[in-house]
C-alpha atoms as a PDB file:
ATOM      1  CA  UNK A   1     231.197-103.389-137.624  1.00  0.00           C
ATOM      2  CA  UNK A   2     227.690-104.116-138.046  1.00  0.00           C
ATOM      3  CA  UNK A   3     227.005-103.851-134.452  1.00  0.00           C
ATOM      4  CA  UNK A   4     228.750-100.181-134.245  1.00  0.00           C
ATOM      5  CA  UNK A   5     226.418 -98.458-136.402  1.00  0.00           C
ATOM      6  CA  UNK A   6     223.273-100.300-135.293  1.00  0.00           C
ATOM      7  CA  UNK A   7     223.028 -97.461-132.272  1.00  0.00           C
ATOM      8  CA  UNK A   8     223.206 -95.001-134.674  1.00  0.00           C
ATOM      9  CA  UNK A   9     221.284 -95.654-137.008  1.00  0.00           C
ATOM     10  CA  UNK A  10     218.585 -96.248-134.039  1.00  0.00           C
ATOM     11  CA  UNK A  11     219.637 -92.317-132.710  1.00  0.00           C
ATOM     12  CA  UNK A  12     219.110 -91.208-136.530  1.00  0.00           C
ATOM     13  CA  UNK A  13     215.322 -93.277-136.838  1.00  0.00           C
ATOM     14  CA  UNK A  14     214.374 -91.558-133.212  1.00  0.00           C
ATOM     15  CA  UNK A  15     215.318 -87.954-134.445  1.00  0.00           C
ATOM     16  CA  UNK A  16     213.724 -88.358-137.420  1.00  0.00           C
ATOM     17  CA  UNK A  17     210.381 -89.684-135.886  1.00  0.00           C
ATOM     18  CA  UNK A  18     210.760 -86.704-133.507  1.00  0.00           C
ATOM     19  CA  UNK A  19     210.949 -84.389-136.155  1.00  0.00           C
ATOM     20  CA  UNK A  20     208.383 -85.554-138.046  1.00  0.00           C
ATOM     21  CA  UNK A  21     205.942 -85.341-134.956  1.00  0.00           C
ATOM     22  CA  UNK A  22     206.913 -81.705-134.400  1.00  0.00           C
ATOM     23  CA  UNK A  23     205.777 -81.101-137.506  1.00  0.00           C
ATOM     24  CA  UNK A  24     202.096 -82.458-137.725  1.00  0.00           C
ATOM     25  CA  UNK A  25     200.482 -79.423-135.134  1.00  0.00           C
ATOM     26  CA  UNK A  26     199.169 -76.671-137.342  1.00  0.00           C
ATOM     27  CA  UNK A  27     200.848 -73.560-137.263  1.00  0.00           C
ATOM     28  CA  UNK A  28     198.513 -71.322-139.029  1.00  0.00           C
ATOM     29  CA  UNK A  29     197.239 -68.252-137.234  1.00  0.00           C
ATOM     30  CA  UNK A  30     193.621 -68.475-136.945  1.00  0.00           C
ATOM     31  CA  UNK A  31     192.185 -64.735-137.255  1.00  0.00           C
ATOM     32  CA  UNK A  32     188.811 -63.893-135.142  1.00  0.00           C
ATOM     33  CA  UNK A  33     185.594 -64.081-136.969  1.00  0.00           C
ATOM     34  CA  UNK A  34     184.728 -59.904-137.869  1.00  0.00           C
ATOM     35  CA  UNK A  35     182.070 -58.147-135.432  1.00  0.00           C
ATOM     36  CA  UNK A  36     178.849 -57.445-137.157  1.00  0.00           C
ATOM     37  CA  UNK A  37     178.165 -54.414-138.089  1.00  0.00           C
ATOM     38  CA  UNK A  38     176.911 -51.467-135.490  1.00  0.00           C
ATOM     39  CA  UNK A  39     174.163 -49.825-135.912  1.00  0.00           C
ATOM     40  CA  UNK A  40     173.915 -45.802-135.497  1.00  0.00           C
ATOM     41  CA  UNK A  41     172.155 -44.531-132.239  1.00  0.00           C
ATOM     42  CA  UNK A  42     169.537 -43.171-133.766  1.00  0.00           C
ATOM     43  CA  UNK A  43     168.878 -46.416-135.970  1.00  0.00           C
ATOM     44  CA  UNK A  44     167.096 -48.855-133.016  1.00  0.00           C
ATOM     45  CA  UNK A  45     164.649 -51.005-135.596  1.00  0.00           C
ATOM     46  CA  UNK A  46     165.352 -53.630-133.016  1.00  0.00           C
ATOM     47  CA  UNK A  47     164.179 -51.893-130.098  1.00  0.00           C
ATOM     48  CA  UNK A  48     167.390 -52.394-128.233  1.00  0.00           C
ATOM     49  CA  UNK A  49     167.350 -49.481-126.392  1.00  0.00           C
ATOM     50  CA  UNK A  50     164.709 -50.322-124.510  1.00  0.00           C
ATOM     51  CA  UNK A  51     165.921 -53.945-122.874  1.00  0.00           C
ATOM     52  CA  UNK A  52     169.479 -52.327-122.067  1.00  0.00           C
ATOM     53  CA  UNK A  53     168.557 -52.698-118.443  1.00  0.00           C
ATOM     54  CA  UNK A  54     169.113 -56.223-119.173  1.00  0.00           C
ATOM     55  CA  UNK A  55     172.912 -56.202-119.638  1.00  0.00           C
ATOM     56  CA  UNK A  56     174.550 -58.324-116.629  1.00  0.00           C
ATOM     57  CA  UNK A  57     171.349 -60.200-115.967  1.00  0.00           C
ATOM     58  CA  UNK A  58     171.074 -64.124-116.639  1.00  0.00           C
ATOM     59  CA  UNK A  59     169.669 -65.407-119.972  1.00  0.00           C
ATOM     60  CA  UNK A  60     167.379 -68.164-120.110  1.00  0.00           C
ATOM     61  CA  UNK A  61     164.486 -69.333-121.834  1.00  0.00           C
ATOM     62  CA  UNK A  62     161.992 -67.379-120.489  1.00  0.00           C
ATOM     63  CA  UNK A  63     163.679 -64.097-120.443  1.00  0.00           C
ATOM     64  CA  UNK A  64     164.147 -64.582-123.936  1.00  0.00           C
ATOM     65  CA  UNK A  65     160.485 -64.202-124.169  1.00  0.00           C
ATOM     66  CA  UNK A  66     160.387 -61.299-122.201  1.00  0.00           C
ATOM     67  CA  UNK A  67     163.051 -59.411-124.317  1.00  0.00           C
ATOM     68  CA  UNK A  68     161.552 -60.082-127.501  1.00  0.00           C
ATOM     69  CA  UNK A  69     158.144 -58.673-126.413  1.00  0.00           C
ATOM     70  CA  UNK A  70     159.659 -55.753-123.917  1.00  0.00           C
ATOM     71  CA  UNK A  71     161.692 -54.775-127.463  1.00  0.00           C
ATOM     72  CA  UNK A  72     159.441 -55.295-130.011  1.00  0.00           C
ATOM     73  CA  UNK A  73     162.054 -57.326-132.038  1.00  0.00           C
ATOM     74  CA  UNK A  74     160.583 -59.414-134.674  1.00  0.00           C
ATOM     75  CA  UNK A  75     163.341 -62.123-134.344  1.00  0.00           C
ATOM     76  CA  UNK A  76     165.758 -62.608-131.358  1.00  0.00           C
ATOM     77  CA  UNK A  77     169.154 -64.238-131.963  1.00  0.00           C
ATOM     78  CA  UNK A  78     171.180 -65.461-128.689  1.00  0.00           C
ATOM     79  CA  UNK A  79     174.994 -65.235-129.531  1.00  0.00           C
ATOM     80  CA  UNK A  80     177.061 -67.252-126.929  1.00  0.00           C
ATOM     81  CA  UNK A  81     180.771 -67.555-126.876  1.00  0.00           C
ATOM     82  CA  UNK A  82     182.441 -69.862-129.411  1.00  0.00           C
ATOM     83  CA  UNK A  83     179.423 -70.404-131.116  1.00  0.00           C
ATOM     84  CA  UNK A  84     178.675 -70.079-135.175  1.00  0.00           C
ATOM     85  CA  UNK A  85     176.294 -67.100-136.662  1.00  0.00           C
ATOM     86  CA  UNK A  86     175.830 -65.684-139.594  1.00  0.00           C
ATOM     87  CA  UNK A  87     176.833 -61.996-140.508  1.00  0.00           C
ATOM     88  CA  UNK A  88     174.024 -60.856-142.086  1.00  0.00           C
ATOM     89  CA  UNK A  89     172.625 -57.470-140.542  1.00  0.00           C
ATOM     90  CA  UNK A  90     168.862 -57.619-139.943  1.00  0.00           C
ATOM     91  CA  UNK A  91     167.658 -54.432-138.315  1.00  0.00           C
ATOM     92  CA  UNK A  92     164.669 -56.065-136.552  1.00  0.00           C
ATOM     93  CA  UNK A  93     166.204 -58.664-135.100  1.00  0.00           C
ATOM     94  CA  UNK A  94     167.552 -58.380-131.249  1.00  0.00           C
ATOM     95  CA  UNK A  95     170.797 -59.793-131.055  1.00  0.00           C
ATOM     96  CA  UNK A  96     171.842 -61.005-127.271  1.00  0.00           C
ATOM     97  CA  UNK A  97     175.680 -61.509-126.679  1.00  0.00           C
ATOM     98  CA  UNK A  98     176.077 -64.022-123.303  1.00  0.00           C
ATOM     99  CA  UNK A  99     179.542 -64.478-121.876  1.00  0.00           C
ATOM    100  CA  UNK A 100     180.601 -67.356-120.987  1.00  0.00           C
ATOM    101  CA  UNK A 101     178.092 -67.876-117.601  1.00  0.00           C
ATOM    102  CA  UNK A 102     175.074 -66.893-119.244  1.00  0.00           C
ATOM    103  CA  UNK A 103     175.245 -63.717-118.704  1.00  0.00           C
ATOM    104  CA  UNK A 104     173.960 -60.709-121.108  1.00  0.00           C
ATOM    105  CA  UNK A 105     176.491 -58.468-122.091  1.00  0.00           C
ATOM    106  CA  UNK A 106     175.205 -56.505-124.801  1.00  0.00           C
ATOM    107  CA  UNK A 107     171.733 -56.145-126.952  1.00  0.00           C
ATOM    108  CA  UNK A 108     171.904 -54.774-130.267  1.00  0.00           C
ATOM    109  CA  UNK A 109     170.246 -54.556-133.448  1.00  0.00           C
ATOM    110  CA  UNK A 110     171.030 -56.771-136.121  1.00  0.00           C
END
């Protein structure tokens, strides 16, 4: 009789394991980090307006440089995609958004 409920009990251990394993993957909904907040037209502390000729164009070091001082930002910030920041708003500093290429797709304030 013993060797009659060996198999089983060997079917019951495997669905159990299974079950188990199904059950280790998280299944919390992650919600995006919020966009920062956008400044007003008029408000351009930052100087974006003047660099948005920029958007579409590939970001490097040196054209980092060149949008800082074509802005007049006091502080640049490069925002690529997956990447950590910090919220806070700063008005003089030029935030540039990259995809993920390298490319500029927006400059704004903050």
């Amino acid at each position: 009789m013993f060797r009659l409920c060996k198999p089983w009990l060997t079917a019951v251990g495997l669905m159990l394991m299974t079950a188990c394993s199904a059950t280790n993957e998280s299944t919390v909904p992650r919600d995006p980090a919020p966009e920062p907040p956008r400044v007003s037209e008029g408000d351009d502390a930052c100087g974006a307006g003047r660099v948005q000729g920029w958007v579409g164009k590939p970001f490097d070091t040196e054209s980092g440089g060149t949008l800082r001082k074509e802005s007049g930002a006091e502080a640049l910030r490069v925002m690529r995609p997956g990447e950590a920041y910090t919220l806070d708003y700063r008005a003089e500093r030029l935030n540039v958004r990259l995809d993920e290429r390298g490319r500029i797709t927006a400059l704004e304030c903050g």
